[in-house]
N, C-alpha and C. Protein backbone atom coordinates (compact mmCIF):
# COMPACT_ATOMS: atom_id res chain seq x y z
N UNK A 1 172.82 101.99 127.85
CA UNK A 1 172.82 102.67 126.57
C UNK A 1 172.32 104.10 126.78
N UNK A 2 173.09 104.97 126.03
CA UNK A 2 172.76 106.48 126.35
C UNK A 2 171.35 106.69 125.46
N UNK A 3 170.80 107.60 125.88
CA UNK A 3 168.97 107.87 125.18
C UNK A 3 169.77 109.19 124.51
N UNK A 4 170.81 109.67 125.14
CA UNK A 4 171.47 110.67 123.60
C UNK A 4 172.05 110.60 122.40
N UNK A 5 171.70 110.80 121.40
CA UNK A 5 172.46 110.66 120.06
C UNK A 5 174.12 111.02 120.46
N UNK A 6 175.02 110.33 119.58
CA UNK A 6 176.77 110.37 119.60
C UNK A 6 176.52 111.63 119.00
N UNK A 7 175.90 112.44 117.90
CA UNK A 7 176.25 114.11 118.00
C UNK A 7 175.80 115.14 118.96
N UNK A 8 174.49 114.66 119.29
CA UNK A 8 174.63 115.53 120.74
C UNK A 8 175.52 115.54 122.06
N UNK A 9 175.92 114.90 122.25
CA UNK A 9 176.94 113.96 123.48
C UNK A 9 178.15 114.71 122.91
N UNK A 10 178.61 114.97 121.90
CA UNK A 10 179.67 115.31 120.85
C UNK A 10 179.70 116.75 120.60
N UNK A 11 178.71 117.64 120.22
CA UNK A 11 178.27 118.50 120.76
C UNK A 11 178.31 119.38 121.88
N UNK A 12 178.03 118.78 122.94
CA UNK A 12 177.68 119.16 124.16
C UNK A 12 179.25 119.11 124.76
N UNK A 13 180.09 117.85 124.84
CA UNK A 13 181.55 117.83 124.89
C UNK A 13 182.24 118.66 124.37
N UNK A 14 181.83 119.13 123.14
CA UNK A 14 182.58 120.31 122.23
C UNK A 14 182.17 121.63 123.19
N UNK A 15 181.27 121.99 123.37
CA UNK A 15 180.77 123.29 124.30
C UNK A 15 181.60 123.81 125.50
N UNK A 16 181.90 121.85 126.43
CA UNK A 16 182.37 122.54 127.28
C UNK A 16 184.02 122.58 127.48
N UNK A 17 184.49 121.69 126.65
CA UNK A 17 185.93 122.18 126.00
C UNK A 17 185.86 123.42 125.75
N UNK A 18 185.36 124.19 124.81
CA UNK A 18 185.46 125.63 124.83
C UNK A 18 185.25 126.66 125.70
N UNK A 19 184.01 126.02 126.81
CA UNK A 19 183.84 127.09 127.69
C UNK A 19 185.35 126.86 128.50
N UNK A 20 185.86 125.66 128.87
CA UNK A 20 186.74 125.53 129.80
C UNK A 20 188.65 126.40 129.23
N UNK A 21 188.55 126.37 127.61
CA UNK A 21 189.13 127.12 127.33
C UNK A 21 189.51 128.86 126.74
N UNK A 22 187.84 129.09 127.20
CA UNK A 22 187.81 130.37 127.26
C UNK A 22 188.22 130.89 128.85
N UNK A 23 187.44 130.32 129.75
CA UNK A 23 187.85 130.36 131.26
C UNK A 23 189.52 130.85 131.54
N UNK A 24 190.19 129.28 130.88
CA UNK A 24 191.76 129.57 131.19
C UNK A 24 192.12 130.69 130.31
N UNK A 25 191.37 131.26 129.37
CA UNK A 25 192.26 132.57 128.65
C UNK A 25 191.89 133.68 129.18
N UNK A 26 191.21 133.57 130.10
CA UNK A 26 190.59 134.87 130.47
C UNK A 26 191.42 134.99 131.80
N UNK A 27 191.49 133.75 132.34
CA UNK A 27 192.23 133.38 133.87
C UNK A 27 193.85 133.83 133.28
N UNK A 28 194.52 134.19 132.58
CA UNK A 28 195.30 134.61 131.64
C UNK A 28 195.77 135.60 131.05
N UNK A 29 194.31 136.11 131.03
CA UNK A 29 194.39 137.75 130.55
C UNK A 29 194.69 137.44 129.17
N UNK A 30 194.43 136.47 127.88
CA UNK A 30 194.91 136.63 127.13
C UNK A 30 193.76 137.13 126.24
N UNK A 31 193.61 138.44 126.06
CA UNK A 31 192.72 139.31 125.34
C UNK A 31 192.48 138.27 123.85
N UNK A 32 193.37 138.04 123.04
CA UNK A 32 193.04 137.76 121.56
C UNK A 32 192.58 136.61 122.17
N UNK A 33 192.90 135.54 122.42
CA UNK A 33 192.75 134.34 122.79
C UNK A 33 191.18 134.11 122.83
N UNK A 34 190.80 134.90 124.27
CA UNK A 34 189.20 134.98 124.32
C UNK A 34 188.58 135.77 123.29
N UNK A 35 188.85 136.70 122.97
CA UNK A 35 188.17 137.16 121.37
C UNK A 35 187.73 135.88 120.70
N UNK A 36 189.28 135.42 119.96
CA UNK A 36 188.84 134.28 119.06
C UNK A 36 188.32 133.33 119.47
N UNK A 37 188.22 132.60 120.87
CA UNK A 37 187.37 131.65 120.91
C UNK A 37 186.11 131.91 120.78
N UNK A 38 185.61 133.44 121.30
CA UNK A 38 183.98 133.50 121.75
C UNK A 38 183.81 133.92 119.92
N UNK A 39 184.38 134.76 119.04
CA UNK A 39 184.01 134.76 118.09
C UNK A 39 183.69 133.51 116.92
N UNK A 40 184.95 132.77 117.42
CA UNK A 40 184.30 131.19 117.33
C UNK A 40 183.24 130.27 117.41
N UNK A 41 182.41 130.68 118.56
CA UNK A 41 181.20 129.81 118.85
C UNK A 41 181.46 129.40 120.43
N UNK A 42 182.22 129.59 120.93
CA UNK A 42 182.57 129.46 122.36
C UNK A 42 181.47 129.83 123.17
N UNK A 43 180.71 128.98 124.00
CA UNK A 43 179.77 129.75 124.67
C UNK A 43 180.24 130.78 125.65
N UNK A 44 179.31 131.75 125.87
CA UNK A 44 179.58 133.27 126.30
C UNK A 44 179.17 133.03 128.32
N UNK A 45 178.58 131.62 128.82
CA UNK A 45 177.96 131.27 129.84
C UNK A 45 178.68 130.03 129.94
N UNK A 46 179.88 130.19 130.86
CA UNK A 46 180.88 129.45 131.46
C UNK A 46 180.31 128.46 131.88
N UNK A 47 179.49 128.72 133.29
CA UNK A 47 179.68 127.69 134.30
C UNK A 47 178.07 127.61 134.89
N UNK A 48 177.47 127.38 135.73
CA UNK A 48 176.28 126.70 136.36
C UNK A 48 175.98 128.16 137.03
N UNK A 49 176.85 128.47 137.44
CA UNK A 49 177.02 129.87 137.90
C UNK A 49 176.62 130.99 136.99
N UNK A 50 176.47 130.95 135.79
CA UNK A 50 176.02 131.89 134.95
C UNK A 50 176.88 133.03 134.50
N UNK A 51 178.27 132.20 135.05
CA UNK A 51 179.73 133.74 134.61
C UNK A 51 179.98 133.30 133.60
N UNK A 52 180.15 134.88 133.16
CA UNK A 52 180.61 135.13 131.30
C UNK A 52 181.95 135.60 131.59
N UNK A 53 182.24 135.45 130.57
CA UNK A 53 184.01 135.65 130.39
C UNK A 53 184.42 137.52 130.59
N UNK A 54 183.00 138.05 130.67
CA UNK A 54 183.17 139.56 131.10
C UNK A 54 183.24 140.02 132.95
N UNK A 55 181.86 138.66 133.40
CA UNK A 55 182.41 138.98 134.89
C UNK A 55 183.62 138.55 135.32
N UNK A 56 184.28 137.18 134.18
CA UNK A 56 185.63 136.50 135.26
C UNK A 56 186.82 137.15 134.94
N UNK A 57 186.89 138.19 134.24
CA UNK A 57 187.76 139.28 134.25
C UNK A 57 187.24 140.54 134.66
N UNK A 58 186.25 140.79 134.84
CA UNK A 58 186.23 142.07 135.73
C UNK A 58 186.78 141.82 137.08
N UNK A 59 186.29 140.44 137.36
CA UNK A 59 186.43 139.83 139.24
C UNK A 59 187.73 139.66 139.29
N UNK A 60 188.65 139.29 138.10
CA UNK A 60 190.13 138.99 138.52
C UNK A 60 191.18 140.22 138.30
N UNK A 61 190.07 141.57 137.88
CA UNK A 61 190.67 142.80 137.71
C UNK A 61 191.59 143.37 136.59
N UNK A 62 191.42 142.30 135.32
CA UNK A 62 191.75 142.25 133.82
C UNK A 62 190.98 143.22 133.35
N UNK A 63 191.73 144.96 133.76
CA UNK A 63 190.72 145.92 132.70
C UNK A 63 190.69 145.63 131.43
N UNK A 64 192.17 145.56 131.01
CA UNK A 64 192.71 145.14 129.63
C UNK A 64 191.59 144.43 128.88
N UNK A 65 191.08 143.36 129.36
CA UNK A 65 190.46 142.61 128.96
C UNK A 65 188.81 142.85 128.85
N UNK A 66 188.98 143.69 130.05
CA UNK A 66 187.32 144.16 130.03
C UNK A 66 187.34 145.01 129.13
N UNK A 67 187.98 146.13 129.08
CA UNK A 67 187.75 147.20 127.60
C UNK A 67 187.65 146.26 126.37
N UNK A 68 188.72 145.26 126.04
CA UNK A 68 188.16 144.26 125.18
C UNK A 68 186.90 143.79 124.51
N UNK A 69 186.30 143.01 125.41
CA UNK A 69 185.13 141.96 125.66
C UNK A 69 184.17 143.39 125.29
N UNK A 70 184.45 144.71 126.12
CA UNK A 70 183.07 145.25 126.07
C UNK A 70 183.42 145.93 124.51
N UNK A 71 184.64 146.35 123.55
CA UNK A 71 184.78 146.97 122.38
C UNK A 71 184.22 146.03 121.58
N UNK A 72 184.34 144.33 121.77
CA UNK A 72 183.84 143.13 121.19
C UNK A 72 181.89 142.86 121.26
N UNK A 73 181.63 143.66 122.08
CA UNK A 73 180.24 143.57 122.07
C UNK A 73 179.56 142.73 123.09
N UNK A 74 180.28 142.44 124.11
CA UNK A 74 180.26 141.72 125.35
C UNK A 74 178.74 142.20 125.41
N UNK A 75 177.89 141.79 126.22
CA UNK A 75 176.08 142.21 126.73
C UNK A 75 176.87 142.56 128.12
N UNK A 76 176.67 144.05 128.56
CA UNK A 76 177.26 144.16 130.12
C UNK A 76 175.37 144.02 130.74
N UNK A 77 174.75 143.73 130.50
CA UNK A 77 173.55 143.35 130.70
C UNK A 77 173.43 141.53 131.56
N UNK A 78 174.18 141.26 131.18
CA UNK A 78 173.82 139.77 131.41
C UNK A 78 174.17 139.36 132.82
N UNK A 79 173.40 138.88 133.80
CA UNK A 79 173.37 138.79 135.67
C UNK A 79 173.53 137.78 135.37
N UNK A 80 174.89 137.15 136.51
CA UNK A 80 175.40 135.80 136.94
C UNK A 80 173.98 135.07 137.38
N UNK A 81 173.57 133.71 137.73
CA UNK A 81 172.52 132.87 138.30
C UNK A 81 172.86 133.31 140.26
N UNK A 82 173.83 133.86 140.61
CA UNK A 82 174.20 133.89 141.99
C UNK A 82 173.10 135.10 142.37
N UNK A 83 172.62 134.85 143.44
CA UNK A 83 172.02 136.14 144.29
C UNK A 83 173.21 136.88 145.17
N UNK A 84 173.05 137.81 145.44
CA UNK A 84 174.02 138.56 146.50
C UNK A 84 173.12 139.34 147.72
């Protein structure tokens, strides 16, 4: 038996459906797409890794998208969890 409540579990499933479909819109380049999800409630912190939908289009070279994200109010402040 889970020690989590069915809305947190529900919840938390909902989060990463969205992060996983902000990912593919960005993997995409589809500018509105990621708008509306993150204006949605989409979390802005993808993966374990700590990438936002602003580094995984800067890294895949989607200016388009970066002028976007940053006219949208993107935080260019926010450091991945990776050291370099």
């Amino acid at each position: 038996m889970s020690s989590r409540p069915a809305a947190e579990n529900h919840q938390q499933e909902h989060q990463l459906l969205a992060a996983e479909a902000v990912r593919q819109a960005v993997e995409r380049c589809q500018i509105d797409r990621v708008i509306e999800l993150l204006k949605g409630g989409a979390p802005s912190v993808l993966d374990a890794e700590g990438q936002t939908p602003l580094h995984l289009a800067a890294a895949a070279g989607h200016l388009s998208l970066v002028e976007a994200l940053l006219q949208a109010g993107c935080d260019v402040s926010v450091q991945d969890f990776v050291s370099i």
